[in-house]
N, C-alpha and C. Protein backbone atom coordinates (compact mmCIF):
# COMPACT_ATOMS: atom_id res chain seq x y z
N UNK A 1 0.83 -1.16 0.00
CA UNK A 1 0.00 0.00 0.00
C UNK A 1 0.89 1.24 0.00
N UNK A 2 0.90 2.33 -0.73
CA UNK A 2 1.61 3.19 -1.14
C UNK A 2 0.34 4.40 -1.66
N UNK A 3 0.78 5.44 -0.37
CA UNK A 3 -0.20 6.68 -1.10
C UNK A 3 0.69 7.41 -1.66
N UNK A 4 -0.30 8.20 -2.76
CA UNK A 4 -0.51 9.01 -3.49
C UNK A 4 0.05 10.72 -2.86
N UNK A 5 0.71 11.08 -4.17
CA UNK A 5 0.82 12.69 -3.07
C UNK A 5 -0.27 13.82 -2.71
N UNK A 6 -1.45 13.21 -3.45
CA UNK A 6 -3.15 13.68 -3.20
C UNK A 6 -3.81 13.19 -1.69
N UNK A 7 -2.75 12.00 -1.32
CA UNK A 7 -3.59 11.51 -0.65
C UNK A 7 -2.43 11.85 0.87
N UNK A 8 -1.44 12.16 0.33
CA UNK A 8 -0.15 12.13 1.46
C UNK A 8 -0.70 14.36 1.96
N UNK A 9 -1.42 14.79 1.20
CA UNK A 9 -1.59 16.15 1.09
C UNK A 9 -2.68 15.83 2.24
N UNK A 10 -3.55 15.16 1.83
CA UNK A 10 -5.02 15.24 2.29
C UNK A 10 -4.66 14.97 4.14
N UNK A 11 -3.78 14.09 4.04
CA UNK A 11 -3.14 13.78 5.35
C UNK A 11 -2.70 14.82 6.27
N UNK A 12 -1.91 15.35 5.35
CA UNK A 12 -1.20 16.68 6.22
C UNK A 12 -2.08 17.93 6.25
N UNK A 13 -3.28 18.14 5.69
CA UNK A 13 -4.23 18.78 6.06
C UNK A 13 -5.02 18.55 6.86
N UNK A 14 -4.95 17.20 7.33
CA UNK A 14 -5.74 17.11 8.64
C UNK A 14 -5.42 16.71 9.80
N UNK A 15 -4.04 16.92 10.11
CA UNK A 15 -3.13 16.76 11.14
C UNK A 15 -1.94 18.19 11.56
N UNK A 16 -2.82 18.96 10.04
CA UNK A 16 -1.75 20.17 10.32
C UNK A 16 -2.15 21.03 11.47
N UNK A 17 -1.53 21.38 12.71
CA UNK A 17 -1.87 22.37 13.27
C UNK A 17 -1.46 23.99 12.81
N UNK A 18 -2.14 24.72 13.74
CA UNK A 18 -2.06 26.40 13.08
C UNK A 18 -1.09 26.64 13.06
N UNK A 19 0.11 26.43 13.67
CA UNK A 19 1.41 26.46 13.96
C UNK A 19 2.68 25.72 12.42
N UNK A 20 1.85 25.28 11.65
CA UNK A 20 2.27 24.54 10.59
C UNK A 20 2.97 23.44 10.91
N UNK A 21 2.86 23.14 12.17
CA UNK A 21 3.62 21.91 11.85
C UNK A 21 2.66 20.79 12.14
N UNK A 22 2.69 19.12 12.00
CA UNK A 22 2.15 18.02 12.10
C UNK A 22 1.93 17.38 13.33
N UNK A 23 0.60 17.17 14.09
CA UNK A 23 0.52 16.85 15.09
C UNK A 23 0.37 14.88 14.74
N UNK A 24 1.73 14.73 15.22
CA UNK A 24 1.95 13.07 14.66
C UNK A 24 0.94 12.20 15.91
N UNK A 25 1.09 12.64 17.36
CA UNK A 25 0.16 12.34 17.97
C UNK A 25 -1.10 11.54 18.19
N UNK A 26 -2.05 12.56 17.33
CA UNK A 26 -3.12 12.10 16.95
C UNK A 26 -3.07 11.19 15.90
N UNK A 27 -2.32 11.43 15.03
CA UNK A 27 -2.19 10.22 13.79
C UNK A 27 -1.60 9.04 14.56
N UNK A 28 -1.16 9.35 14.93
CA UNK A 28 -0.66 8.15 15.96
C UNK A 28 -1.88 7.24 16.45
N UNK A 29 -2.50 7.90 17.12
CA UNK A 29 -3.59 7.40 18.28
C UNK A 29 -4.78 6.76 17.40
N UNK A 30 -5.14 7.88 16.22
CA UNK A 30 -6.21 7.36 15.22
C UNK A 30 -5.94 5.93 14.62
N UNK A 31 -4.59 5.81 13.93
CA UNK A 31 -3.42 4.57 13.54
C UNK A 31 -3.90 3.48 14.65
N UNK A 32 -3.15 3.86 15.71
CA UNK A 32 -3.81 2.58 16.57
C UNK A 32 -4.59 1.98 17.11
N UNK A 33 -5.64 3.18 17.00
CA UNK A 33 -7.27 2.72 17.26
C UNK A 33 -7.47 1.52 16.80
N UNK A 34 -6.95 1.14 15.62
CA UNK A 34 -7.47 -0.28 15.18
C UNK A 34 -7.33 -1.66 16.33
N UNK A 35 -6.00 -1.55 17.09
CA UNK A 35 -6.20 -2.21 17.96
C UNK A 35 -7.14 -2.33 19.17
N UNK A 36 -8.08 -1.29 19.05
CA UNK A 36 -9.53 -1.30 20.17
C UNK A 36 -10.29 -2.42 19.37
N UNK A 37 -11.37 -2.59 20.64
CA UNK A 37 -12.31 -3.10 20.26
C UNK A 37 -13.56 -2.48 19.77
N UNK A 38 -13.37 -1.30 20.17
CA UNK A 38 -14.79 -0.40 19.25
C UNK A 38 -13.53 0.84 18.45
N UNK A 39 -14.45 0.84 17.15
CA UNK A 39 -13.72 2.18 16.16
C UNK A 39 -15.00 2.56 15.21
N UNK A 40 -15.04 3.32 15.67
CA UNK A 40 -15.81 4.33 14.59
C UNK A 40 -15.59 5.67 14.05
N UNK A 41 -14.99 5.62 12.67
CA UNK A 41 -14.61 5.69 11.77
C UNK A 41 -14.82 7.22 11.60
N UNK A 42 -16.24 7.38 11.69
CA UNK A 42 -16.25 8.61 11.65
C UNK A 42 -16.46 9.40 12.72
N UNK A 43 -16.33 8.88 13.46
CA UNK A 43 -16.25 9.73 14.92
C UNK A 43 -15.06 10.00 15.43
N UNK A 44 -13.85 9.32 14.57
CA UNK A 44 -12.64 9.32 14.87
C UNK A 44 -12.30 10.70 14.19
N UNK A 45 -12.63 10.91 12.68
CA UNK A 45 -13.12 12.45 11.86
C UNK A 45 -13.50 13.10 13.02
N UNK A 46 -14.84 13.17 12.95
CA UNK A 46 -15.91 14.51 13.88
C UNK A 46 -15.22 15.22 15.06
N UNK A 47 -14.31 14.27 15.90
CA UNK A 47 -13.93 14.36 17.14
C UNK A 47 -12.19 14.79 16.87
N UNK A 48 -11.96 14.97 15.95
CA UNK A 48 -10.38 15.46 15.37
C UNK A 48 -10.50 16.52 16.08
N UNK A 49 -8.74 16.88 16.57
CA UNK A 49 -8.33 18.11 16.77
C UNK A 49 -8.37 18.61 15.80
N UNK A 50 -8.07 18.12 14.54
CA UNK A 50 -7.46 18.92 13.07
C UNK A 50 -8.48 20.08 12.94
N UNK A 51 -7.66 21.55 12.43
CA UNK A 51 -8.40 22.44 12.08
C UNK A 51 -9.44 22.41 10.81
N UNK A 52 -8.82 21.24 9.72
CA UNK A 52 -9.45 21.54 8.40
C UNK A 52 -10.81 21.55 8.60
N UNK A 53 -11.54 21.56 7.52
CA UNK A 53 -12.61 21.47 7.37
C UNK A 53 -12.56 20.68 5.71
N UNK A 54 -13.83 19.21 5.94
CA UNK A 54 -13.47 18.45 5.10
C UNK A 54 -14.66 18.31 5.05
N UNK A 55 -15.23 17.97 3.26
CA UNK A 55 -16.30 18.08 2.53
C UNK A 55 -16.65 16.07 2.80
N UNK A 56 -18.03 16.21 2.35
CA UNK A 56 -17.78 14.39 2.80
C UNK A 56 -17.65 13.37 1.71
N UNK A 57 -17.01 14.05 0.43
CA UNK A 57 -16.21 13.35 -0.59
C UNK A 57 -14.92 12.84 0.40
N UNK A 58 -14.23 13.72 1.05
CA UNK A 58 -13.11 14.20 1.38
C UNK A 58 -12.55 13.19 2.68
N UNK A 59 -13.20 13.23 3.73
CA UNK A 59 -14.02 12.69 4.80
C UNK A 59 -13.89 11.33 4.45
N UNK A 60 -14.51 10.71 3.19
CA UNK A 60 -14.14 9.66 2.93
C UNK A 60 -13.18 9.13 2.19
N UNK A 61 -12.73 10.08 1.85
CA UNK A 61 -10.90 9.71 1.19
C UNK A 61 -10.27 9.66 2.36
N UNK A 62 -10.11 10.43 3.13
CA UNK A 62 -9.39 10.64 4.97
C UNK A 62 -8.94 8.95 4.96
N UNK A 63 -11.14 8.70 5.11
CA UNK A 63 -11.25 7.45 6.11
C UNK A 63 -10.82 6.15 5.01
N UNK A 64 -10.77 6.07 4.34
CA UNK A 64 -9.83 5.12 3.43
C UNK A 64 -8.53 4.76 3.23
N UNK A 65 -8.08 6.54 2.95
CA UNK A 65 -6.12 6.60 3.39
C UNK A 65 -6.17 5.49 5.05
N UNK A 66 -6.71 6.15 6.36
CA UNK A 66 -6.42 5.99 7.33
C UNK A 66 -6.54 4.14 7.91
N UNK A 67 -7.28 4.24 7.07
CA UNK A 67 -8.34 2.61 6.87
C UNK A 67 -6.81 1.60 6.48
N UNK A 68 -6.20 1.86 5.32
CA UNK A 68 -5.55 1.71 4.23
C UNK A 68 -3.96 1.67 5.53
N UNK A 69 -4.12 2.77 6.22
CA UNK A 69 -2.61 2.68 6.73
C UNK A 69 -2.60 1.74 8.29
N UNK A 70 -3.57 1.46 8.94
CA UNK A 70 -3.81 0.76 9.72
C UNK A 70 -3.88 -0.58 9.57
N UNK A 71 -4.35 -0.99 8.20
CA UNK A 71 -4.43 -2.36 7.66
C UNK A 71 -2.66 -2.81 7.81
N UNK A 72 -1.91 -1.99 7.28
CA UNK A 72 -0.41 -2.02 6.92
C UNK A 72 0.25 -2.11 7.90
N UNK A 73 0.04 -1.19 8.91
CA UNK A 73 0.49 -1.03 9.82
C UNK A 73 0.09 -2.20 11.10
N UNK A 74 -0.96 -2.47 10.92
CA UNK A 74 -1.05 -4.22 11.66
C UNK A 74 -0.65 -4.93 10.97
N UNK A 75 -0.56 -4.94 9.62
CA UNK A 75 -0.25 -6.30 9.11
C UNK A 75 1.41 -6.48 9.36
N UNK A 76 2.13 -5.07 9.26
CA UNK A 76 3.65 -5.25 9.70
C UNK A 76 3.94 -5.55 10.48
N UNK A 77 2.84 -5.03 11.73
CA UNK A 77 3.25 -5.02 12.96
C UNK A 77 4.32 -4.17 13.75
N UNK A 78 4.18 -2.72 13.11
CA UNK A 78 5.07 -1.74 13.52
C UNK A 78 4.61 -1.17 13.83
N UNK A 79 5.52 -0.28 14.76
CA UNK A 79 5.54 0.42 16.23
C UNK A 79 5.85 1.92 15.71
N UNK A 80 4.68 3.00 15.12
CA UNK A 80 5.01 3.99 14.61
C UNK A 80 5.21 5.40 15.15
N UNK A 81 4.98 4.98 16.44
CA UNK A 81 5.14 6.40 17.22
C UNK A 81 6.42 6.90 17.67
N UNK A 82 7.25 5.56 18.00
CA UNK A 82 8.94 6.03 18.28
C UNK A 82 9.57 6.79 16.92
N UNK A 83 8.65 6.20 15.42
CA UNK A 83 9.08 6.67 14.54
C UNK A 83 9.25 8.24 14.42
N UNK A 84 8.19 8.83 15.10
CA UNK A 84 8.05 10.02 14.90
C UNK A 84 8.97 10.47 15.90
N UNK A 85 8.65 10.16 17.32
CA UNK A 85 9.61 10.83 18.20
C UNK A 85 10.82 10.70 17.85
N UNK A 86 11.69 10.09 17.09
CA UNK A 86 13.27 10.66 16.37
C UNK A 86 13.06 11.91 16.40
N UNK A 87 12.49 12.48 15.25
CA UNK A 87 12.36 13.74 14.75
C UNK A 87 11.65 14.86 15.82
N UNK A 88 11.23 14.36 16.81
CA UNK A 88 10.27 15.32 18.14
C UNK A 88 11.45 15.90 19.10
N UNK A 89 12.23 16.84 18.82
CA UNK A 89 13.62 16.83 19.79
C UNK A 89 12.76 17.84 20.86
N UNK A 90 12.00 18.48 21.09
CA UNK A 90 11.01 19.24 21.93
C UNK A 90 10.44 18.09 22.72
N UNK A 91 9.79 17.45 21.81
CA UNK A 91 8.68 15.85 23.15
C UNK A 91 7.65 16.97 23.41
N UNK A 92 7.10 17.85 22.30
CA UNK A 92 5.56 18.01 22.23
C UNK A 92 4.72 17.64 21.36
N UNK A 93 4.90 16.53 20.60
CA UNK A 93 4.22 15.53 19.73
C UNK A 93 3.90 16.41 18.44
N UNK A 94 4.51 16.86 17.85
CA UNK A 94 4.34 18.04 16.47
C UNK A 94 5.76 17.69 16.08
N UNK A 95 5.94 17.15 14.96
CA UNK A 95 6.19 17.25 14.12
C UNK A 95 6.66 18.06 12.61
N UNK A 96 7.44 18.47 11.86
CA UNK A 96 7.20 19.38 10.62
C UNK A 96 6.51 18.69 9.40
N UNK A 97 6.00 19.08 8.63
CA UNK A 97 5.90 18.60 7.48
C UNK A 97 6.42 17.72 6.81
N UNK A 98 7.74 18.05 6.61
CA UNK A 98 8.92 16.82 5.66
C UNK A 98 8.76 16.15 6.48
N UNK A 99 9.14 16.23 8.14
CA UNK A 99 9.59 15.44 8.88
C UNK A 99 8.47 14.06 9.30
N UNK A 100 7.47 14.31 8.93
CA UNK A 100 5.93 13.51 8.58
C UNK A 100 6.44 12.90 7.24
N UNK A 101 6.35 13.41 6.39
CA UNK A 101 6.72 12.57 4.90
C UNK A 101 7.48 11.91 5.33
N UNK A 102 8.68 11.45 6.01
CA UNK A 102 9.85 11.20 6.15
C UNK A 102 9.99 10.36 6.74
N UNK A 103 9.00 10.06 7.77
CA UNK A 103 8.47 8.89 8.43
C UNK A 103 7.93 8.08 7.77
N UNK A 104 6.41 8.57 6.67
CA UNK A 104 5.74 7.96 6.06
C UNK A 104 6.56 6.88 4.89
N UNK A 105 7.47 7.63 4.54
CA UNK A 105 8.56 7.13 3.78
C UNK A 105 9.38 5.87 4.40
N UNK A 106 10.00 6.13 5.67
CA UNK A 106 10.90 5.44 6.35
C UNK A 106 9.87 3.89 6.15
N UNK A 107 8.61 4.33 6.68
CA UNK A 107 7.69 3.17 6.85
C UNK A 107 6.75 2.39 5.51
N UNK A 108 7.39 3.23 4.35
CA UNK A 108 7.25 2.35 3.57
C UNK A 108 5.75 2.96 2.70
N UNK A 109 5.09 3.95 3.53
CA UNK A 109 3.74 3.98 3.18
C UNK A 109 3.77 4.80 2.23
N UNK A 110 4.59 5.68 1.59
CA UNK A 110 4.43 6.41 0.63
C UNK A 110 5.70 6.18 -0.46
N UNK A 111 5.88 6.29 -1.36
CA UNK A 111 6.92 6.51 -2.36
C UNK A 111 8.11 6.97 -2.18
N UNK A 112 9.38 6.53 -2.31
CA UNK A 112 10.40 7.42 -1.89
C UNK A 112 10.94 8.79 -2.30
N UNK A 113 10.46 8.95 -3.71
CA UNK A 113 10.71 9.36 -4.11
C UNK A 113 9.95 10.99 -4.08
């Protein structure tokens, strides 16, 4: 599974805080929701910190990417939050931009290129 840079965008629009940088955090937490026993999907949306505002074409691209990286991410069985904290030299769970791609990359989920 390998996203798209439409879909690696759509990502970072809804994890971007006002501050511009990536609250890996929550992607984090949403990511591992799969290991609960209750997830709902779109309440995991509704209940976002993320500032965007997402149309419900959009909403359901989100929940597909997110769908899509959780599948992967259990099926590897990797541990993606230390991934991010490399790059967290603060330890306030934000992230930059590249530094999100860069992970996504490390982990295989997007293109290297």
């Amino acid at each position: 599974m390998r996203l798209d840079e439409k879909e690696v965008q759509q990502l970072l629009s809804k994890y971007k805080l006002p501050s511009g940088l990536i609250d890996y955090s929550s992607f984090c937490g949403n990511i591992d929701h799969v290991f609960s026993d209750v997830a709902d999907p779109y309440a995991i949306i509704e209940n976002s910190k993320s500032s965007s505002v997402f149309k419900d074409e959009e909403k359901d691209t989100i929940l597909a990417i997110l769908d899509a990286i959780r599948n992967e991410i259990k099926f590897k069985r990797v541990l993606i939050k230390p991934q991010f904290q490399d790059y967290d030299r603060t330890k306030n769970c934000h992230v930059t931009t590249e530094q999100f791609r860069r992970v996504l990359k490390e982990l295989r989920l997007i293109p290297p290129s």
